[in-house]
PDB file of N, CA and C in Angstrom:
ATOM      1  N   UNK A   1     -11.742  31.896  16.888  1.00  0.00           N
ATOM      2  CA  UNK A   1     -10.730  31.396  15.992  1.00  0.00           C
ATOM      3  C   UNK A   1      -9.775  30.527  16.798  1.00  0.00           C
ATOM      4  N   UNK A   2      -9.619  29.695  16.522  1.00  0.00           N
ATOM      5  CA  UNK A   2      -9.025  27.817  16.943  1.00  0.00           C
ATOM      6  C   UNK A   2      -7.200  28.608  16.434  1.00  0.00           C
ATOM      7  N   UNK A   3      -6.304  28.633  17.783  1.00  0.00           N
ATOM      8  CA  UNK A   3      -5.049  29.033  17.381  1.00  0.00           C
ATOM      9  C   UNK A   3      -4.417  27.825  17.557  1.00  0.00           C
ATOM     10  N   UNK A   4      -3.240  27.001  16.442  1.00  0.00           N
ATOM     11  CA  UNK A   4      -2.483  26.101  16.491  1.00  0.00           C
ATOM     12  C   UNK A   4      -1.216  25.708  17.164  1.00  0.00           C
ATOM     13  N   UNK A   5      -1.181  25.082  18.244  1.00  0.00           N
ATOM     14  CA  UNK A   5      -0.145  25.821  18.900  1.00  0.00           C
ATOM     15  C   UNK A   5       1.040  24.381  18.352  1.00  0.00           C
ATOM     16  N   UNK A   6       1.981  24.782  17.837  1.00  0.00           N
ATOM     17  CA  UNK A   6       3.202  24.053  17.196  1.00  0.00           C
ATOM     18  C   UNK A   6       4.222  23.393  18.660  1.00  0.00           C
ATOM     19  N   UNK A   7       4.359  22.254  18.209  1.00  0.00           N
ATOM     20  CA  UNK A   7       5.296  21.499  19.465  1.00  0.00           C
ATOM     21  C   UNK A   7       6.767  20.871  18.379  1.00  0.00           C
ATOM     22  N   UNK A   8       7.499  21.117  18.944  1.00  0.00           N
ATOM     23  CA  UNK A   8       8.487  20.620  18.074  1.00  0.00           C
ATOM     24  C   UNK A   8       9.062  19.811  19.173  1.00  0.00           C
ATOM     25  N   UNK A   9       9.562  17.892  18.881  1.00  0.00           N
ATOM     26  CA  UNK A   9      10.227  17.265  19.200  1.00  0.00           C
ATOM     27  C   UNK A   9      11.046  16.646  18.872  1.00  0.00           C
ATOM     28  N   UNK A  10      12.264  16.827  19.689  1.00  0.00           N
ATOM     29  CA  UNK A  10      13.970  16.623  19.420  1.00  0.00           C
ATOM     30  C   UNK A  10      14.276  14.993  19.568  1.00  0.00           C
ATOM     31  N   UNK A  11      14.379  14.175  18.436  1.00  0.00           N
ATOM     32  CA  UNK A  11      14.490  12.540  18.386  1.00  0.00           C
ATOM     33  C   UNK A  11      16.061  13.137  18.081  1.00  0.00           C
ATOM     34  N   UNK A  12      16.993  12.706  19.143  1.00  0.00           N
ATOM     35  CA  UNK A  12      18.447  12.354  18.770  1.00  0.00           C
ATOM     36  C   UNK A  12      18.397  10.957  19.166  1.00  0.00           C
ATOM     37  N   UNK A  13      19.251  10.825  18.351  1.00  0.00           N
ATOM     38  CA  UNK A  13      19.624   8.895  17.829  1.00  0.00           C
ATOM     39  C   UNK A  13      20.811   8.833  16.743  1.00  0.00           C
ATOM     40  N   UNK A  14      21.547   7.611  17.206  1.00  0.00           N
ATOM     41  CA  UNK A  14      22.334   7.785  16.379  1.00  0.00           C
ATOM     42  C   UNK A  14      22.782   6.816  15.332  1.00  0.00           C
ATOM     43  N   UNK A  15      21.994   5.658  15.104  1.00  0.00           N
ATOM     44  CA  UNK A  15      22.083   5.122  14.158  1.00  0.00           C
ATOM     45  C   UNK A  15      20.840   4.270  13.623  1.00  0.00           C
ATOM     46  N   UNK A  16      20.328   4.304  12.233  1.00  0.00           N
ATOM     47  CA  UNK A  16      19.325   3.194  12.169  1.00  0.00           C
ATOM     48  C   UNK A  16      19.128   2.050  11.763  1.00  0.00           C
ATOM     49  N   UNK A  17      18.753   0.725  11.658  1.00  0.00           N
ATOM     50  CA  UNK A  17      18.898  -0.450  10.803  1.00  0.00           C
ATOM     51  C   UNK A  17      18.130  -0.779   9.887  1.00  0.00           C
ATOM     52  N   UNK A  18      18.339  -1.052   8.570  1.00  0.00           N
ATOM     53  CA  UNK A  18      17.284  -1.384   7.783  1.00  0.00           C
ATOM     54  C   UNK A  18      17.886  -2.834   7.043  1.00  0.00           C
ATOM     55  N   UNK A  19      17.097  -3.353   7.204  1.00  0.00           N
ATOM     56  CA  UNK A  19      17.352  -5.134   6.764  1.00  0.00           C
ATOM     57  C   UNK A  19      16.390  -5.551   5.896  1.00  0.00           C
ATOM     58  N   UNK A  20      16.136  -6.928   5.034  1.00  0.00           N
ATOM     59  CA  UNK A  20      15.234  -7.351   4.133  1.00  0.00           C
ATOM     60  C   UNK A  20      14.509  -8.018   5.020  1.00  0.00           C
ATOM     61  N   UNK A  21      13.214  -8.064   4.379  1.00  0.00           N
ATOM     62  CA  UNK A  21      12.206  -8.791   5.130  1.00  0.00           C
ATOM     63  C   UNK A  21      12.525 -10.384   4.873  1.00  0.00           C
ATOM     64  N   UNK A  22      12.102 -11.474   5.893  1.00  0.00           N
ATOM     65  CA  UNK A  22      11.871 -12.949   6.134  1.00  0.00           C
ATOM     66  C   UNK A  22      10.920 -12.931   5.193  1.00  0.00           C
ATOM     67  N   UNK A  23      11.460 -14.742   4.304  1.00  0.00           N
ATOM     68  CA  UNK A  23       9.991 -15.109   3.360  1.00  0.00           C
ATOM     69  C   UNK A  23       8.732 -15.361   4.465  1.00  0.00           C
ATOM     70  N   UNK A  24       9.102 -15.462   6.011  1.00  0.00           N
ATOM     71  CA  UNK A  24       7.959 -15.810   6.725  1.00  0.00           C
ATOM     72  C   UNK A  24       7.709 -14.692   7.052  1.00  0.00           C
ATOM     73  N   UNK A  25       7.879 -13.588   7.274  1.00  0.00           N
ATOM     74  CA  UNK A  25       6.925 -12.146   7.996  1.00  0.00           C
ATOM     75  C   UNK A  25       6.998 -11.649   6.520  1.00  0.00           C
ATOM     76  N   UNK A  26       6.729 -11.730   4.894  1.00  0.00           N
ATOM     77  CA  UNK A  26       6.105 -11.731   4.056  1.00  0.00           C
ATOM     78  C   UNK A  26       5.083 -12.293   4.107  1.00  0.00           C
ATOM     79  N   UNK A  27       5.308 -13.625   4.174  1.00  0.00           N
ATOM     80  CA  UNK A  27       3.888 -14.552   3.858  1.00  0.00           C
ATOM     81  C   UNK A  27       2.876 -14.047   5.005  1.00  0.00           C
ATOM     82  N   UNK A  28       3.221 -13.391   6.053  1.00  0.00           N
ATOM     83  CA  UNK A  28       2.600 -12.858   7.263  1.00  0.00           C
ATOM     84  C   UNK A  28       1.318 -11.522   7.211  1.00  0.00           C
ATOM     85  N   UNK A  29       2.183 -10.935   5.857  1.00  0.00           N
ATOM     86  CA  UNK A  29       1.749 -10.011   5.846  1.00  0.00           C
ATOM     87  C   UNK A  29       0.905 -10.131   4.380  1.00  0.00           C
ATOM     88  N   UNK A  30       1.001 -10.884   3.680  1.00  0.00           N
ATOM     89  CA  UNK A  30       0.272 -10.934   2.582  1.00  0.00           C
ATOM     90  C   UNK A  30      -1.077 -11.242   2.260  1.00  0.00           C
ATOM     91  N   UNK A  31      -2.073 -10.911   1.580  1.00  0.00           N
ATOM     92  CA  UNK A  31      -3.506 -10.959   1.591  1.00  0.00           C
ATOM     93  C   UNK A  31      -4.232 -11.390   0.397  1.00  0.00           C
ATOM     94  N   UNK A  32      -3.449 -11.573  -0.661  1.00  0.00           N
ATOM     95  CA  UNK A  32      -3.689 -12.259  -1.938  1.00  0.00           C
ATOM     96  C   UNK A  32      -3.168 -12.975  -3.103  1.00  0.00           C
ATOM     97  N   UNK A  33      -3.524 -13.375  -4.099  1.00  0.00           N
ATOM     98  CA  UNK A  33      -2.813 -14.115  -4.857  1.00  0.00           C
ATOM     99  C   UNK A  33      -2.955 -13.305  -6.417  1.00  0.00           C
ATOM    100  N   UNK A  34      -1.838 -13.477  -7.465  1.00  0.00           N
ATOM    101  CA  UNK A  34      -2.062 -12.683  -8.221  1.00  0.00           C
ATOM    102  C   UNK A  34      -2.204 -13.584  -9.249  1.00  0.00           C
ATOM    103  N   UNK A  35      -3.075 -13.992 -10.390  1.00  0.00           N
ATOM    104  CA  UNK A  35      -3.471 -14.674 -11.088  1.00  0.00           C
ATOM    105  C   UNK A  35      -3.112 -14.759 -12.273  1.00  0.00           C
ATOM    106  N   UNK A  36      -3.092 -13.109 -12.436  1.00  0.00           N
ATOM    107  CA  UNK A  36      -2.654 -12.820 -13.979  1.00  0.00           C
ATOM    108  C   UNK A  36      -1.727 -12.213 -14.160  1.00  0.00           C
ATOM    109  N   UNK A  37      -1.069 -11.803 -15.853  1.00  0.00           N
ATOM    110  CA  UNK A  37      -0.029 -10.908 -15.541  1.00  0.00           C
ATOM    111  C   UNK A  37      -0.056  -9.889 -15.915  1.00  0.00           C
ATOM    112  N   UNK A  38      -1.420  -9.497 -16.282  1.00  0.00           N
ATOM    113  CA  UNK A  38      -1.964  -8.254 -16.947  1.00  0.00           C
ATOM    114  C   UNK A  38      -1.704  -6.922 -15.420  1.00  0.00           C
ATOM    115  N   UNK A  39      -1.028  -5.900 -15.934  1.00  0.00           N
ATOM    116  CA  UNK A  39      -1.399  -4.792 -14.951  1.00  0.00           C
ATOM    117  C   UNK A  39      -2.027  -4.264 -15.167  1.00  0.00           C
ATOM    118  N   UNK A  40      -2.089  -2.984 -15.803  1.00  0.00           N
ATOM    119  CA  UNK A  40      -3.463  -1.846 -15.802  1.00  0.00           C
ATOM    120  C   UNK A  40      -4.170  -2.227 -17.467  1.00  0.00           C
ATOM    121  N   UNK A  41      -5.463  -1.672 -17.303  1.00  0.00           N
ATOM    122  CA  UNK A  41      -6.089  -1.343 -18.625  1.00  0.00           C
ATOM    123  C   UNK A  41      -5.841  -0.246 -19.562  1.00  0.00           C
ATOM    124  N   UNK A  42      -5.231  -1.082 -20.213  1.00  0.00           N
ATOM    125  CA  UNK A  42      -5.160   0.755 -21.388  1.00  0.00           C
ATOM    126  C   UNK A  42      -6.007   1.669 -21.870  1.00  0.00           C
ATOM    127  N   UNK A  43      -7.123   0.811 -21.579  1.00  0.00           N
ATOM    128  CA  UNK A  43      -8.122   1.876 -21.879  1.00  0.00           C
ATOM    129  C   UNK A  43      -9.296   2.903 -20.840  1.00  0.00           C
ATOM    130  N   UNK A  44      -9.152   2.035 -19.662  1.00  0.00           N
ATOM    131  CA  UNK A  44      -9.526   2.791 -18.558  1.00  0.00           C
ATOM    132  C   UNK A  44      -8.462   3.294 -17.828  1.00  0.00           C
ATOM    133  N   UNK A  45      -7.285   2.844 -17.846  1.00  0.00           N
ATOM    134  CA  UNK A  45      -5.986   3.076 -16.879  1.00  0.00           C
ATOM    135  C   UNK A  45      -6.344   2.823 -15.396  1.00  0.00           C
ATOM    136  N   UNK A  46      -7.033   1.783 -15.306  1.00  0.00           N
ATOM    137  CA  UNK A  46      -7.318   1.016 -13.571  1.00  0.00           C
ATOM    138  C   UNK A  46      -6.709  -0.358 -13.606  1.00  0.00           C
ATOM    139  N   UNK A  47      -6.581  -0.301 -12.464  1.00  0.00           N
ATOM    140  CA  UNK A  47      -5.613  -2.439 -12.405  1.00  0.00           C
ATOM    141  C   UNK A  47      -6.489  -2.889 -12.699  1.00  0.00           C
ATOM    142  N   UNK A  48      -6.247  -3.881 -13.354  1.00  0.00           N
ATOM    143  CA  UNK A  48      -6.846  -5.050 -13.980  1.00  0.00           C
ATOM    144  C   UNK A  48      -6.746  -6.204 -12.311  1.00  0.00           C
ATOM    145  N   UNK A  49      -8.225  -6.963 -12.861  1.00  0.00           N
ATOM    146  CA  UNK A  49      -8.913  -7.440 -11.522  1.00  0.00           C
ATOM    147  C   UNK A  49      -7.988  -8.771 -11.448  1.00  0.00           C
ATOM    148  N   UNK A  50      -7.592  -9.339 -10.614  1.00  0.00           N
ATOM    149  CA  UNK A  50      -6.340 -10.579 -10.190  1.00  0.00           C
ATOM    150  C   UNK A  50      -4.769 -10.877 -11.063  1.00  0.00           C
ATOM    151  N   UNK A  51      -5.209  -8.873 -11.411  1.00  0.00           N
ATOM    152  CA  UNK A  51      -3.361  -8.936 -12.323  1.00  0.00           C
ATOM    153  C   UNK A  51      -2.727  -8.289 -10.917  1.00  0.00           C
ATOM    154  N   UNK A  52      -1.140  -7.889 -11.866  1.00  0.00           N
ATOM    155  CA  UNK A  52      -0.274  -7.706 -10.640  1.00  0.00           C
ATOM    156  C   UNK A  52      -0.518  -6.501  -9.605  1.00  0.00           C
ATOM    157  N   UNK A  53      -1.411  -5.666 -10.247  1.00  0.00           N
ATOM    158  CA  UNK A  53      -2.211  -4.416  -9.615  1.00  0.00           C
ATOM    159  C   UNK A  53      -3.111  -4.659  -8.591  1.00  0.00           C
ATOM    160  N   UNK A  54      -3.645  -5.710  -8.766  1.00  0.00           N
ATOM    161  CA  UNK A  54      -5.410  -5.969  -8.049  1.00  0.00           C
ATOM    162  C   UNK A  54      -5.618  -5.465  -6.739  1.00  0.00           C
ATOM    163  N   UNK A  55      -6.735  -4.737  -7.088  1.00  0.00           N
ATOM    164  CA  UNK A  55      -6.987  -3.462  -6.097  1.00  0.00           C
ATOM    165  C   UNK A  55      -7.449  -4.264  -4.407  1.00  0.00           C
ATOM    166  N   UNK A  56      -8.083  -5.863  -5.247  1.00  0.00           N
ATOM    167  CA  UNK A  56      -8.011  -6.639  -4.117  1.00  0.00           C
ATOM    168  C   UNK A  56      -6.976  -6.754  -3.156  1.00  0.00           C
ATOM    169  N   UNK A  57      -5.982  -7.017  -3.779  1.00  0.00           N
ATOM    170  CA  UNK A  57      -4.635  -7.781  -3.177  1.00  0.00           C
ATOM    171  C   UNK A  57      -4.100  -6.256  -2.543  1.00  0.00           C
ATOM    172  N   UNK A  58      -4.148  -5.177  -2.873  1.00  0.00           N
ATOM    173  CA  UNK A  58      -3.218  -3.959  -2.397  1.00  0.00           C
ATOM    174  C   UNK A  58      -4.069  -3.014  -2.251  1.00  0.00           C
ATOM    175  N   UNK A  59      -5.558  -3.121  -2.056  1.00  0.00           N
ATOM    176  CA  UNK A  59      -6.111  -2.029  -1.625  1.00  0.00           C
ATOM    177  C   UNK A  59      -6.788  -1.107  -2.431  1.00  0.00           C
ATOM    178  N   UNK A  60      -7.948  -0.241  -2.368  1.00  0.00           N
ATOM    179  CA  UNK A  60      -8.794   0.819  -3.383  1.00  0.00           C
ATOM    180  C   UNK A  60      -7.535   1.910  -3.903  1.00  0.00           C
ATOM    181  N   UNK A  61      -7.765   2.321  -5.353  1.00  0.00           N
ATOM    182  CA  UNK A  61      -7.054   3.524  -5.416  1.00  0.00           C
ATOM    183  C   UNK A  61      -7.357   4.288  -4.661  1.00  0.00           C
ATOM    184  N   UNK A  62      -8.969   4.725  -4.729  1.00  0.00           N
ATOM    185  CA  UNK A  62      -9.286   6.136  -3.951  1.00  0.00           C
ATOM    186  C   UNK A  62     -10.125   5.615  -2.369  1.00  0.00           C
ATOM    187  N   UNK A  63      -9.919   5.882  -1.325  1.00  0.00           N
ATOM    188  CA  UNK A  63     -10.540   5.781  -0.206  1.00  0.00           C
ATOM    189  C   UNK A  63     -11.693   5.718   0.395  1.00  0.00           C
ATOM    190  N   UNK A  64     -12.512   4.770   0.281  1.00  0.00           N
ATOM    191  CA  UNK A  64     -13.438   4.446   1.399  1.00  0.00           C
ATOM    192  C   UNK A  64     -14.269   4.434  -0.094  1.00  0.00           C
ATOM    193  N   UNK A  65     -13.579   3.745  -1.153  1.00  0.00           N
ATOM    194  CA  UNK A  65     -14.183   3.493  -2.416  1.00  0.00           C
ATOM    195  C   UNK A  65     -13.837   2.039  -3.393  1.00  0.00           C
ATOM    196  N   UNK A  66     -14.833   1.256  -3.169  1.00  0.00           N
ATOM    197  CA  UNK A  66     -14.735  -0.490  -3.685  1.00  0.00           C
ATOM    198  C   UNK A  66     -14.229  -0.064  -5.303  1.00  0.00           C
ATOM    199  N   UNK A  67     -13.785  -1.074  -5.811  1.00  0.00           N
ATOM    200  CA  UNK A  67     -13.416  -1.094  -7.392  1.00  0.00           C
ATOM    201  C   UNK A  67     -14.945  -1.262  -8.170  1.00  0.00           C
ATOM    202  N   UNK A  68     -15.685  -2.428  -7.326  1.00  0.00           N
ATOM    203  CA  UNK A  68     -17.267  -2.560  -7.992  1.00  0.00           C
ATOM    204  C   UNK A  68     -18.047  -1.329  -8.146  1.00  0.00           C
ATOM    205  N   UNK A  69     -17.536  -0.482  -6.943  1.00  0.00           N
ATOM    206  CA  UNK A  69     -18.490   0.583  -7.372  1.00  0.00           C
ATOM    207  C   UNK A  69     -19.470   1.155  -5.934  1.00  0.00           C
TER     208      UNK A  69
END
């Protein structure tokens, strides 16, 4: 029997920054274009393919699983 042995580490810090992203490290990070303005299907409840959902542009719902199938 595999025993877990727990490590606990102490991050003191004392302040953090959070700022808006540049339209250029957006465009940096972006991977598609959205075509339509349809989001999900009402009748399957999956994003609709080049609406604002598209599983293209942001990735599979479920993991290591294409939208085609």
């Amino acid at each position: 029997m595999a025993i877990k042995k727990e490590s606990l580490i102490n991050s003191n810090f004392n302040s953090m920054t959070i700022s808006l992203a540049s339209p250029e490290s957006i465009l940096e990070r972006s991977r598609g274009e959205v075509l339509k303005p349809e989001t999900i299907n009402y009748r399957t409840y999956k994003p609709e393919r080049d609406g604002l959902f598209c599983e293209r542009i942001f990735g599979p719902i479920k993991d290591w699983e294409c939208h085609c199938g």
